[in-house]
Protein backbone atom coordinates (compact mmCIF):
# COMPACT_ATOMS: atom_id res chain seq x y z
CA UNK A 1 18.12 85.32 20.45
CA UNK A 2 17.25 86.16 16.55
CA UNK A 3 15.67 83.03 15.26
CA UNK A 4 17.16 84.14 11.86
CA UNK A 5 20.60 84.47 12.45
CA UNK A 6 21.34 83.04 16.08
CA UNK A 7 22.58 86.43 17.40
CA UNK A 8 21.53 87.11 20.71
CA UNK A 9 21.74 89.90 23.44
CA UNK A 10 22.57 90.26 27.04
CA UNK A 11 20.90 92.25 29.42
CA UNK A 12 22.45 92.82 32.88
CA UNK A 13 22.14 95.51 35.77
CA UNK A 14 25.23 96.14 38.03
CA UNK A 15 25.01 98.45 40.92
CA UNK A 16 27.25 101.59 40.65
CA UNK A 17 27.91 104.13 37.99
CA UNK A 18 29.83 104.43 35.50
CA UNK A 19 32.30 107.33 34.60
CA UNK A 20 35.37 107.98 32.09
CA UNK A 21 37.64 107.25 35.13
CA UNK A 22 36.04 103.77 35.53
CA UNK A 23 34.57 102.84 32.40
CA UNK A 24 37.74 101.22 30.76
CA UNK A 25 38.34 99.63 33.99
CA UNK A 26 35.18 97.55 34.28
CA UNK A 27 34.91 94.31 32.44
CA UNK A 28 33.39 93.90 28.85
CA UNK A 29 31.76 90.22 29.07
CA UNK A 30 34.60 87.28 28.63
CA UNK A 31 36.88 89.91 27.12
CA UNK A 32 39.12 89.70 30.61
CA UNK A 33 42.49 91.00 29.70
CA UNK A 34 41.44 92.72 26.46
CA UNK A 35 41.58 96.78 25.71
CA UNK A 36 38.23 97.95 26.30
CA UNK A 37 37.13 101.26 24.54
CA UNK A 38 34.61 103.83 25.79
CA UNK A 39 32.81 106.66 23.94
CA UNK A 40 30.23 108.82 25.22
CA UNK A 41 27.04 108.26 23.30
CA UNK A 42 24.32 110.82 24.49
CA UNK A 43 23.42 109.31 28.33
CA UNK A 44 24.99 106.45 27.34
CA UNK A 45 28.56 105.01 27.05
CA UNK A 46 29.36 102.68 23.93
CA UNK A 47 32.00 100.28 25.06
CA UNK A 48 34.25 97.75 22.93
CA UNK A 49 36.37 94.89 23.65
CA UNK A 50 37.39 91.10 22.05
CA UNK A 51 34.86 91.98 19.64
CA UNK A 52 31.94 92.46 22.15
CA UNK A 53 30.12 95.48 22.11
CA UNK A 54 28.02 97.20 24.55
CA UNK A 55 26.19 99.86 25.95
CA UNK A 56 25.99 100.77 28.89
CA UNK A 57 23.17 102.99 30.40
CA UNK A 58 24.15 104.53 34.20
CA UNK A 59 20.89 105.42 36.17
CA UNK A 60 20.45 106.29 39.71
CA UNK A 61 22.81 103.54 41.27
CA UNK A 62 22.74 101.10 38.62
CA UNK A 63 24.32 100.81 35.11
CA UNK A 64 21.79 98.83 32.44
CA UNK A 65 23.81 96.89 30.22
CA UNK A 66 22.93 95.66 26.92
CA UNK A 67 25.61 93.57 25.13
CA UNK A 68 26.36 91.50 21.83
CA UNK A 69 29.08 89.87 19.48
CA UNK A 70 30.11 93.02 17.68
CA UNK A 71 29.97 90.80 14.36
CA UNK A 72 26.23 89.32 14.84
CA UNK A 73 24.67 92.23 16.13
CA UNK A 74 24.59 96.25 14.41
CA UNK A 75 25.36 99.07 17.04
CA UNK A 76 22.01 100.53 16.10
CA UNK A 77 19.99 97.97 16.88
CA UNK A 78 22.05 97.29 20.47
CA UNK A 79 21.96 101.29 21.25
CA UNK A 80 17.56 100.99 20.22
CA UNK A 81 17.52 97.57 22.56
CA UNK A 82 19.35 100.02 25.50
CA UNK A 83 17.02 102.64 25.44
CA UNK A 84 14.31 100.21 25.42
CA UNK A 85 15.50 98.28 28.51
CA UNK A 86 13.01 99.68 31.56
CA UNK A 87 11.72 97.79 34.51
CA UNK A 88 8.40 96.13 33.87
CA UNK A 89 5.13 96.96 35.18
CA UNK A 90 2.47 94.97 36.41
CA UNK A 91 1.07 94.26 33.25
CA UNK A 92 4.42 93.47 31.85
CA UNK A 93 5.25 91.10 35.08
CA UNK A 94 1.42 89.36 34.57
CA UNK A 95 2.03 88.54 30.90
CA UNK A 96 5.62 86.91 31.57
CA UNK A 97 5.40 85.66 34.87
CA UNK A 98 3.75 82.28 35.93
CA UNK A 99 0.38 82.65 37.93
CA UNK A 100 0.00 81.41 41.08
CA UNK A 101 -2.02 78.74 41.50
CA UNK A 102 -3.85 79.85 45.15
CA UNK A 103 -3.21 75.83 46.64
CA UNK A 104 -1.10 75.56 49.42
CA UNK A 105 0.36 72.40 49.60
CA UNK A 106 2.06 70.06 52.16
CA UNK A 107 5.77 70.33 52.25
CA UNK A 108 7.34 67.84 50.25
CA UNK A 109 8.53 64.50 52.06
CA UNK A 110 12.26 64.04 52.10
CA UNK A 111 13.84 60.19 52.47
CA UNK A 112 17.25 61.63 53.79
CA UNK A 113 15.94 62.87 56.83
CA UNK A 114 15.76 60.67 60.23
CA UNK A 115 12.67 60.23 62.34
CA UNK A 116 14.63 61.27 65.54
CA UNK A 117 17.45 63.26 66.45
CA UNK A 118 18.30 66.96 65.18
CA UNK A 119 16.50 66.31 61.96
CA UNK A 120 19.69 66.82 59.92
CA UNK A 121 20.03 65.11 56.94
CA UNK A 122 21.20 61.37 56.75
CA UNK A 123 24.83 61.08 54.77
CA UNK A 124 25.59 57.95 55.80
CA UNK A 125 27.40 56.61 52.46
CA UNK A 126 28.80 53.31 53.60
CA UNK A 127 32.11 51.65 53.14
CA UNK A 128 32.26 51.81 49.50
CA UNK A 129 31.59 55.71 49.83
């Protein structure tokens, strides 16, 4: 999200690839029902639709998408933010992801299970329900 404006960007991957057969037939965001456009950009299709844009980047069994209102966001920075999209590395994965703290601990004590029987949970609500 751009701190200036409010814009932001979605990144998804979707198994599958995408082709000029399918490409108008997959969804655009919450455009359901709307045209959607394709045009080959380089390795890349640019795809429009309820005023979403997109790109959309097919690899080997996967399609990268990288998506934005078409009025917040320019098509040159979305197509820059698509070829930038990669999977991280471990130095990438270290610097974003929470380290772990080496503890074990106990599992947690839950009330809503019974000392005897199967263990299942207790939902016993009452008569009120």
């Amino acid at each position: 999200m751009s701190r200036k404006t409010g814009a932001q960007i979605q990144l998804s991957v979707d198994r599958g690839t995408m082709t000029a057969a399918n490409c108008p037939k997959q969804p655009l965001g919450e455009a359901s029902g709307e045209r959607i456009t394709c045009a080959r950009d380089g390795d890349t299709w640019y795809r429009t639709a309820g005023g979403r844009q997109e790109y959309a980047v097919p690899e080997k069994g996967h399609v990268v998408r990288v998506s934005a209102d078409a009025n917040a966001v320019g098509r040159a920075v979305l197509r820059r933010a698509a070829g930038a999209a990669h999977r991280p590395d471990d130095t990438e994965l270290a610097a974003v992801l929470p380290t772990p703290d080496g503890t074990a601990t106990a599992p947690v004590e839950r009330g809503d299970l019974p000392p005897v029987g199967d263990g299942a949970p207790n939902n016993d609500v009452g008569t009120s329900g």
